[in-house]
N, C-alpha and C. Protein backbone atom coordinates (compact mmCIF):
# COMPACT_ATOMS: atom_id res chain seq x y z
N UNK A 1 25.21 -63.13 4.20
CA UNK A 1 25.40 -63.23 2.75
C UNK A 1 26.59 -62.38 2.34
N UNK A 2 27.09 -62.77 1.14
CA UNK A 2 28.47 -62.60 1.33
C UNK A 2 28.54 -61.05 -0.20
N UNK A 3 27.58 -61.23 -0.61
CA UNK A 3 27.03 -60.33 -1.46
C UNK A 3 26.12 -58.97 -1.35
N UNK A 4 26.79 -57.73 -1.57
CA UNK A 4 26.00 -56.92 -1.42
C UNK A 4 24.13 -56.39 -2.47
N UNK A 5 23.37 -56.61 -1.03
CA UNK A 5 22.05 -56.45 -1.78
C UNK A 5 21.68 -55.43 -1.25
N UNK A 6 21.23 -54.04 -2.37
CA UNK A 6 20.56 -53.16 -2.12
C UNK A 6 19.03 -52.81 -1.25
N UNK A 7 18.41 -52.02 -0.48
CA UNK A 7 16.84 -52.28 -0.35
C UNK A 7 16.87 -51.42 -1.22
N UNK A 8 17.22 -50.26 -1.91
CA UNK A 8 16.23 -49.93 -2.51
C UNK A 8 15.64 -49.69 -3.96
N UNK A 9 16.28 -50.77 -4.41
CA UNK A 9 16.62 -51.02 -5.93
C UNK A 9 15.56 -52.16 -6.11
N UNK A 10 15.51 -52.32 -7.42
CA UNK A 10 14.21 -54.08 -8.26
C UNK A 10 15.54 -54.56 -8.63
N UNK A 11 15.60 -55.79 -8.73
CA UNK A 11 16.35 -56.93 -9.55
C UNK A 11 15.64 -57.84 -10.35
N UNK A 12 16.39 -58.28 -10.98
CA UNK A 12 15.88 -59.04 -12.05
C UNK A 12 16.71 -60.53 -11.64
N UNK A 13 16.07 -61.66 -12.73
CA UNK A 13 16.34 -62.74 -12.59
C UNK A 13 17.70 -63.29 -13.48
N UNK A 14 18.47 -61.68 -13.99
CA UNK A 14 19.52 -62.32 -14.78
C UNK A 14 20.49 -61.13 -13.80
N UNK A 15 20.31 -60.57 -13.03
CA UNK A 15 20.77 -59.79 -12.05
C UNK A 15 21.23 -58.31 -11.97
N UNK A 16 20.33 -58.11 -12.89
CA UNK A 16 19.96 -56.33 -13.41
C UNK A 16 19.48 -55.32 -12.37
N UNK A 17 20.22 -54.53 -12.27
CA UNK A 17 19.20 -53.58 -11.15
C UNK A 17 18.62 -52.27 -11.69
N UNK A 18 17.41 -51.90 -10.73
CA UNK A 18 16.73 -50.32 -11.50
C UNK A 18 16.88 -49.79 -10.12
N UNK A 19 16.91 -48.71 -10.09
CA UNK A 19 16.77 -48.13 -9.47
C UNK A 19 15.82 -46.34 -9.43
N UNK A 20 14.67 -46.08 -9.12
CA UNK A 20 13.68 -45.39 -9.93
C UNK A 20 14.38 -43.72 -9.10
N UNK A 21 14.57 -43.07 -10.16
CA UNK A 21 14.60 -41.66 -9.79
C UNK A 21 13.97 -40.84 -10.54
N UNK A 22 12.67 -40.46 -9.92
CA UNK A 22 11.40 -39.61 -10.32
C UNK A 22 10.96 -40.86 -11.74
N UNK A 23 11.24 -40.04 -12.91
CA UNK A 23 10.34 -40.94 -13.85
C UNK A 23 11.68 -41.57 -15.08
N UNK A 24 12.89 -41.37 -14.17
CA UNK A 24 13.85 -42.23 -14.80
C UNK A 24 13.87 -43.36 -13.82
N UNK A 25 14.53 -44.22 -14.65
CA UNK A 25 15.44 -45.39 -13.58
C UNK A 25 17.16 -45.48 -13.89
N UNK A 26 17.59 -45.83 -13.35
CA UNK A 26 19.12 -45.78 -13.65
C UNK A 26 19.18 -47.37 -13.72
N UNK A 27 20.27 -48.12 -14.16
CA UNK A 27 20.18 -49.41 -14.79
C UNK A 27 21.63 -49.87 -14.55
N UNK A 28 22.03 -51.07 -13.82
CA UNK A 28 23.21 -51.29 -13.80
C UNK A 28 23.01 -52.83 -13.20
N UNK A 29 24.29 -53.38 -13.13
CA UNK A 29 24.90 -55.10 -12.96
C UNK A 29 25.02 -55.74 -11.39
N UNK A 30 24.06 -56.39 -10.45
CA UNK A 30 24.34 -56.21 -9.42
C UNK A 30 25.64 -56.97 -8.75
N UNK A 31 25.87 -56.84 -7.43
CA UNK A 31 26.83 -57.20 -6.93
C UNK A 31 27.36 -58.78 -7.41
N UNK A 32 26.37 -59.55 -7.22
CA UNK A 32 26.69 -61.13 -7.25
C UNK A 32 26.54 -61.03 -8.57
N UNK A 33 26.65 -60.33 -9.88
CA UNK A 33 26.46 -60.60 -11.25
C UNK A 33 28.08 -60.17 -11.61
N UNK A 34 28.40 -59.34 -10.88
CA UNK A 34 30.17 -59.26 -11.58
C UNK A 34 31.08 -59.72 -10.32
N UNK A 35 30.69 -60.15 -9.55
CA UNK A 35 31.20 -61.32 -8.91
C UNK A 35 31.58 -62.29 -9.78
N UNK A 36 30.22 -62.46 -9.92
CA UNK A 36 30.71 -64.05 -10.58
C UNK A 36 31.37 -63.99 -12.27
N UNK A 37 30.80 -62.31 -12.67
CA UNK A 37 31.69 -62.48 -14.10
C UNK A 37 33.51 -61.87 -13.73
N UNK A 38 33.62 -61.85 -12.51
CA UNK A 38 35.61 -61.28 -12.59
C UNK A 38 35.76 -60.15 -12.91
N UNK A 39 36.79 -60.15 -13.45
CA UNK A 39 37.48 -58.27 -13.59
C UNK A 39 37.08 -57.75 -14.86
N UNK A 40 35.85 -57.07 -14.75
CA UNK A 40 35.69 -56.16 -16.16
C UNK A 40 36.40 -55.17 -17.00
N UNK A 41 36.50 -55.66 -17.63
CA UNK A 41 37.12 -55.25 -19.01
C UNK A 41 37.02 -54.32 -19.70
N UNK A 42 35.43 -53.95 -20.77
CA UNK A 42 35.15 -53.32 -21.43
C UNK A 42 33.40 -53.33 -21.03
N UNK A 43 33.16 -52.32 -21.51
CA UNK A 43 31.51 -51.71 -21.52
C UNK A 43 31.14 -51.70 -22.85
N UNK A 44 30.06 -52.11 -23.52
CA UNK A 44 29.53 -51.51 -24.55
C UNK A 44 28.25 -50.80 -24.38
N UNK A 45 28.08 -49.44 -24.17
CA UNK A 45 27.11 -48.66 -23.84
C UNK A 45 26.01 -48.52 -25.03
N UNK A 46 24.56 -48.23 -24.41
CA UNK A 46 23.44 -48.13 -25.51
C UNK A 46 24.20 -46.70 -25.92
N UNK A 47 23.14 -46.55 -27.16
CA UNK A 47 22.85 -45.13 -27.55
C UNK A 47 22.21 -44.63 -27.06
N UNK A 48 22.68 -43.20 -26.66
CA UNK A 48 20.85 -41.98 -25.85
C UNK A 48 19.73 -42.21 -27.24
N UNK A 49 18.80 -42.06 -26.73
CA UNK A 49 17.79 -42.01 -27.41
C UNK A 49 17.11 -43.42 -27.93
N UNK A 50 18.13 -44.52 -27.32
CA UNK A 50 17.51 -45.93 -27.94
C UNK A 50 16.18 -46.41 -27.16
N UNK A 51 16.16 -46.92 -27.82
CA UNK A 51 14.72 -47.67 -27.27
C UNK A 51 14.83 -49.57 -26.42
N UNK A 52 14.76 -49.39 -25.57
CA UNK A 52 15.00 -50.93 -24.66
C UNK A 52 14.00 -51.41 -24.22
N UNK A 53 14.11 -52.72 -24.64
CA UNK A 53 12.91 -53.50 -23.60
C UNK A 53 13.21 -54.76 -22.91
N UNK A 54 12.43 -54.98 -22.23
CA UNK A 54 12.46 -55.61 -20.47
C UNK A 54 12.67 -56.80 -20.98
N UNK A 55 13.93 -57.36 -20.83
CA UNK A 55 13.92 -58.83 -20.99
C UNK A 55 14.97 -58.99 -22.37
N UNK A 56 15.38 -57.85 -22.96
CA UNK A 56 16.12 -57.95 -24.12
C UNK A 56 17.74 -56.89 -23.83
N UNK A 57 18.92 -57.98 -24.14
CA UNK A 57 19.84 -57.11 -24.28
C UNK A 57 20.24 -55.60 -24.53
N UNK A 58 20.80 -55.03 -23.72
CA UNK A 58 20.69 -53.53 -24.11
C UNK A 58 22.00 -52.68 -23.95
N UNK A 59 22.72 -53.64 -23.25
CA UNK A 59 24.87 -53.29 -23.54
C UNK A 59 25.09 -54.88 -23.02
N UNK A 60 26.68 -54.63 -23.37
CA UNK A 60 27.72 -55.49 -23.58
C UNK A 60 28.72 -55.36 -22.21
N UNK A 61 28.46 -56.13 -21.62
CA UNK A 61 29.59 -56.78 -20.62
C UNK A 61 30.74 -57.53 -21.15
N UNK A 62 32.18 -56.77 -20.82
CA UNK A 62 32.81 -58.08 -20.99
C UNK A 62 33.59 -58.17 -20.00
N UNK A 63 34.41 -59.49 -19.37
CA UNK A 63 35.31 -59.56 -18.74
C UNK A 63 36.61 -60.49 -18.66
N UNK A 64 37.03 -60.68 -18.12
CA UNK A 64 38.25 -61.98 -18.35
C UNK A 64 37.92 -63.22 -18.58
N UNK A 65 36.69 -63.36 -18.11
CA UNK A 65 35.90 -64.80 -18.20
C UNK A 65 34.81 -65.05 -19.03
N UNK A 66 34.16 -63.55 -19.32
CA UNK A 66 33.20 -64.05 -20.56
C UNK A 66 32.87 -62.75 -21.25
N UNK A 67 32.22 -63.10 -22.38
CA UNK A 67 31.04 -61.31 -22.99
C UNK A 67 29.38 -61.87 -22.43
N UNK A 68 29.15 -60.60 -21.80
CA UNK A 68 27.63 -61.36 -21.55
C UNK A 68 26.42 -59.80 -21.88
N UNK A 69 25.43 -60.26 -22.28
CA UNK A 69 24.61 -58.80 -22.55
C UNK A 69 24.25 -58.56 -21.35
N UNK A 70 23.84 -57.03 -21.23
CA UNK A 70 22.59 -56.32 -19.93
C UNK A 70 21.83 -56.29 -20.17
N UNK A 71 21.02 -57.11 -20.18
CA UNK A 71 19.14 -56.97 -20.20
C UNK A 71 18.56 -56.13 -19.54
N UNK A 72 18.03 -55.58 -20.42
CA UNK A 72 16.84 -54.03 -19.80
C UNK A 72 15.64 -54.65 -18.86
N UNK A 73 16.24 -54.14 -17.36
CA UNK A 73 14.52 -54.62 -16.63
C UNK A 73 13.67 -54.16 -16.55
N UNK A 74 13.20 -53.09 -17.33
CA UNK A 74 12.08 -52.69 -17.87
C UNK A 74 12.40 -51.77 -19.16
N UNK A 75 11.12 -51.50 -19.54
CA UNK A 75 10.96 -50.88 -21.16
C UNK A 75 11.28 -49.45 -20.69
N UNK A 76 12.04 -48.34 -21.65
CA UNK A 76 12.48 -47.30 -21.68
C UNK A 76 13.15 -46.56 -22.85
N UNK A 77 13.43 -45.27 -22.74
CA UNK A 77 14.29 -44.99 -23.51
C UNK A 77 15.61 -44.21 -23.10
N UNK A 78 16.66 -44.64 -23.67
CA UNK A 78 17.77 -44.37 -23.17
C UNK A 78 17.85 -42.37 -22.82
N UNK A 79 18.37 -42.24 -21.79
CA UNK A 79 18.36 -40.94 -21.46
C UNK A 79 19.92 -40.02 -20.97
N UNK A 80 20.69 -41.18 -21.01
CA UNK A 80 21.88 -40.94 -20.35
C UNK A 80 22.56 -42.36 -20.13
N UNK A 81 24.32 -42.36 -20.48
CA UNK A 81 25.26 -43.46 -20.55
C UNK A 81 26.33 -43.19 -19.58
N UNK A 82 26.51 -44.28 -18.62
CA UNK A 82 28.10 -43.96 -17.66
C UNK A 82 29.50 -43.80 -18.78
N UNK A 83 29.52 -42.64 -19.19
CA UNK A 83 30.55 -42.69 -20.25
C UNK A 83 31.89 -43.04 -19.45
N UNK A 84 31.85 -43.09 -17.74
CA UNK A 84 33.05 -43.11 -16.92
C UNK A 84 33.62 -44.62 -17.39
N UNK A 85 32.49 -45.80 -17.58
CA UNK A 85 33.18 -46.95 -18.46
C UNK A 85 33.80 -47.20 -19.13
N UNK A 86 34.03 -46.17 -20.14
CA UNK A 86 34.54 -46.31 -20.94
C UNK A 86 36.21 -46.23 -20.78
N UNK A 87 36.53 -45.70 -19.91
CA UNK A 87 37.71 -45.69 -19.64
C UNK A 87 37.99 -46.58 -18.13
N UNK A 88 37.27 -46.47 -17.56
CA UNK A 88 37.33 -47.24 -16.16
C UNK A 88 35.85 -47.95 -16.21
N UNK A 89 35.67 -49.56 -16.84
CA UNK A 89 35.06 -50.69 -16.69
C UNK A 89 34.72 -51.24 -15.77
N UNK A 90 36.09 -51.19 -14.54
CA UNK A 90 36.26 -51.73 -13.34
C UNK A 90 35.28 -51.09 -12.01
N UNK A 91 34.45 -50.00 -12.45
CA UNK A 91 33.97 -49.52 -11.82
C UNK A 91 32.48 -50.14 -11.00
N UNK A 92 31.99 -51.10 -12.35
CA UNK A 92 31.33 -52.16 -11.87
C UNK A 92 31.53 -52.72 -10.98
N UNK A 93 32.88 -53.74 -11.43
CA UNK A 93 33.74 -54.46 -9.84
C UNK A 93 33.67 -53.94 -8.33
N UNK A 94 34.38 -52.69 -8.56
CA UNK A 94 34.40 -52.13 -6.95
C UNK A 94 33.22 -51.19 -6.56
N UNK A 95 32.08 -50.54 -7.43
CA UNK A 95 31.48 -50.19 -6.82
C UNK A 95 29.36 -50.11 -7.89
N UNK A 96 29.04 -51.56 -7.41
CA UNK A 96 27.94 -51.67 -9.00
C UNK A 96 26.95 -51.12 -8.39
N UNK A 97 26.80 -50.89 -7.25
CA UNK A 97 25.23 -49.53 -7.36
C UNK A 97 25.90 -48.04 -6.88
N UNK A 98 26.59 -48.13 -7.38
CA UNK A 98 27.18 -46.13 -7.36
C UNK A 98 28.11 -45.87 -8.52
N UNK A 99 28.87 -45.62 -8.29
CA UNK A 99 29.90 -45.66 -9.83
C UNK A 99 29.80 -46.52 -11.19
N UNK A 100 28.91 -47.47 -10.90
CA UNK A 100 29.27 -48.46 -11.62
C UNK A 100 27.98 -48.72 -12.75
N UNK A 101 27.04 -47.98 -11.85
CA UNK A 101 25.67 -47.47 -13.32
C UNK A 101 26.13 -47.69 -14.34
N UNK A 102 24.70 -48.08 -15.48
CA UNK A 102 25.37 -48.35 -16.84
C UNK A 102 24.89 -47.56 -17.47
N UNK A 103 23.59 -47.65 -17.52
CA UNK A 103 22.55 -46.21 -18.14
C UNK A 103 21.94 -45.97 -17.25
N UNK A 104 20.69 -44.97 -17.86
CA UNK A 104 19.53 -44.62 -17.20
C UNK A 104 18.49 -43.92 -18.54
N UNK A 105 16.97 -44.59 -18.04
CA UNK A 105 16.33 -44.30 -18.87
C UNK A 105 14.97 -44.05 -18.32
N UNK A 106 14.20 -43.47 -19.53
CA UNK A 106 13.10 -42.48 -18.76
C UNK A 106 11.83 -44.07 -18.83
N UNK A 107 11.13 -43.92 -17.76
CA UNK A 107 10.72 -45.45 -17.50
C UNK A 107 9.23 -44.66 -18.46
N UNK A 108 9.11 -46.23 -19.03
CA UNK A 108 7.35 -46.25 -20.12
C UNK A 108 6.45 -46.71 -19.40
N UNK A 109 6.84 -47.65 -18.59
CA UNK A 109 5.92 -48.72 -17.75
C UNK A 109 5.97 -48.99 -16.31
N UNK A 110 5.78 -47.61 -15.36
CA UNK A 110 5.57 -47.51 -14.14
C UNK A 110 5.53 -49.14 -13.55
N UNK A 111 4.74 -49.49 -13.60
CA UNK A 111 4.16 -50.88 -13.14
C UNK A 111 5.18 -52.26 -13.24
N UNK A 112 5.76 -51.89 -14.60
CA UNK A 112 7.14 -52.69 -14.65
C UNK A 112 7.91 -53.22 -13.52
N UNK A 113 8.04 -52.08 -12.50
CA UNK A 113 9.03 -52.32 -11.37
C UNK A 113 8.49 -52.83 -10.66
N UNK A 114 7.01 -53.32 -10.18
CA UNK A 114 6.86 -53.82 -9.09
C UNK A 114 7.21 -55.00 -9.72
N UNK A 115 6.89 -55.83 -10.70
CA UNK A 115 7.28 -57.12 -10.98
C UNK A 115 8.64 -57.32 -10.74
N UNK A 116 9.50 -56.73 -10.59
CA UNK A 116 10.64 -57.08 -10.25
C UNK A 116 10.64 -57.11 -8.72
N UNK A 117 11.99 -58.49 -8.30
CA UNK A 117 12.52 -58.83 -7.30
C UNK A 117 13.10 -57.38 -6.08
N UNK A 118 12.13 -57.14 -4.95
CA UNK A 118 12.63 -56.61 -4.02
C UNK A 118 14.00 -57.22 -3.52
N UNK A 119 14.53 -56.66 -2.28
CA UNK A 119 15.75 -56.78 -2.02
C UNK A 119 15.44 -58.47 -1.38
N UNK A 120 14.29 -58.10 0.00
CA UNK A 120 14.03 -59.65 0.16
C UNK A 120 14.33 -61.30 -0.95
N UNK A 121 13.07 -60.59 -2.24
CA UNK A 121 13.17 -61.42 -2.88
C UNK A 121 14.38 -61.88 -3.55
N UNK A 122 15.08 -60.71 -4.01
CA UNK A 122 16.64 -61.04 -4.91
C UNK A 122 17.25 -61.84 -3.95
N UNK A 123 17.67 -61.68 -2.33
CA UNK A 123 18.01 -62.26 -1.49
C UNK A 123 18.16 -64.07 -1.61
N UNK A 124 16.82 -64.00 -1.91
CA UNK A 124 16.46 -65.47 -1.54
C UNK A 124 16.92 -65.85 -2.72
N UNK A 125 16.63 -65.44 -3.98
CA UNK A 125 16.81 -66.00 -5.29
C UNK A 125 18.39 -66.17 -5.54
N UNK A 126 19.10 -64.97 -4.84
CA UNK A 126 21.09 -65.19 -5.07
C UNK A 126 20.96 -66.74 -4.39
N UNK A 127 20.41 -66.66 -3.03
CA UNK A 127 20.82 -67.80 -2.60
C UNK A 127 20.75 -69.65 -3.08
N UNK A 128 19.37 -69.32 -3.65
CA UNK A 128 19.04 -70.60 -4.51
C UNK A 128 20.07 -70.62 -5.58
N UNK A 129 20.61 -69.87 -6.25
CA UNK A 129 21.58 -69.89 -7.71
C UNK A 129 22.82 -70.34 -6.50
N UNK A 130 23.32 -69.77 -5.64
CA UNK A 130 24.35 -70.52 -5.19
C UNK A 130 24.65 -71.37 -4.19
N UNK A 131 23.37 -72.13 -4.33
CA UNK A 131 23.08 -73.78 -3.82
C UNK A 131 23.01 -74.36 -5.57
N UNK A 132 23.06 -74.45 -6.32
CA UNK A 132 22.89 -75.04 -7.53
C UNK A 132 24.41 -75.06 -7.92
């Protein structure tokens, strides 16, 4: 596969990743999601202290090819923003599970994460989206 997939991160089905540290998670765009959106542009970061939930927009992607929201994969509250976006966007591009974090927030719903896609599962699921 031609896409980098984490083990030890959840994904989501719009291609969100968490990644749990203690009783935060950190929150960012996975590999095959700014793949396929091109050279990022701009970030629009939450506010600390906001409130996000699983399945609802929570920043602003943009890139040469489109604006698309980050859906929160699970419920939280904002605890911390990659302010490094703000000046370097591209950080997504070359590096989306290290530099390229978007937030991180203190998780409400432990349980949240198992419903999300292991690495296996994201695996299989990139692959079905690019047979379609």
């Amino acid at each position: 596969m031609k896409y980098n997939i984490v083990d030890d991160l959840w994904y989501t089905e719009k291609h969100e990743w968490a990644r749990r540290e203690g009783n935060t998670a950190v929150i960012g765009l996975s590999d095959y999601a700014q793949d396929k959106l091109g050279e990022i542009v701009f970030v629009e970061l939450p506010e600390i202290g906001a409130e996000v939930e699983a399945g609802k927009g929570s920043a602003v992607i943009e890139s040469v090819k489109a604006v698309t929201d980050l859906y929160a994969p699970i419920d939280g509250t904002v605890v911390e923003v990659n302010e490094e976006l703000i000046d370097r966007p591209e950080a997504i591009n070359s590096d989306p599970y290290g530099a390229g974090w978007v937030y991180k927030i203190e998780i409400k719903d432990e349980g949240q994460l198992s419903a999300l896609m292991d690495r296996q599962a994201y695996e299989k699921y990139v692959i079905g989206e690019e047979e379609k």
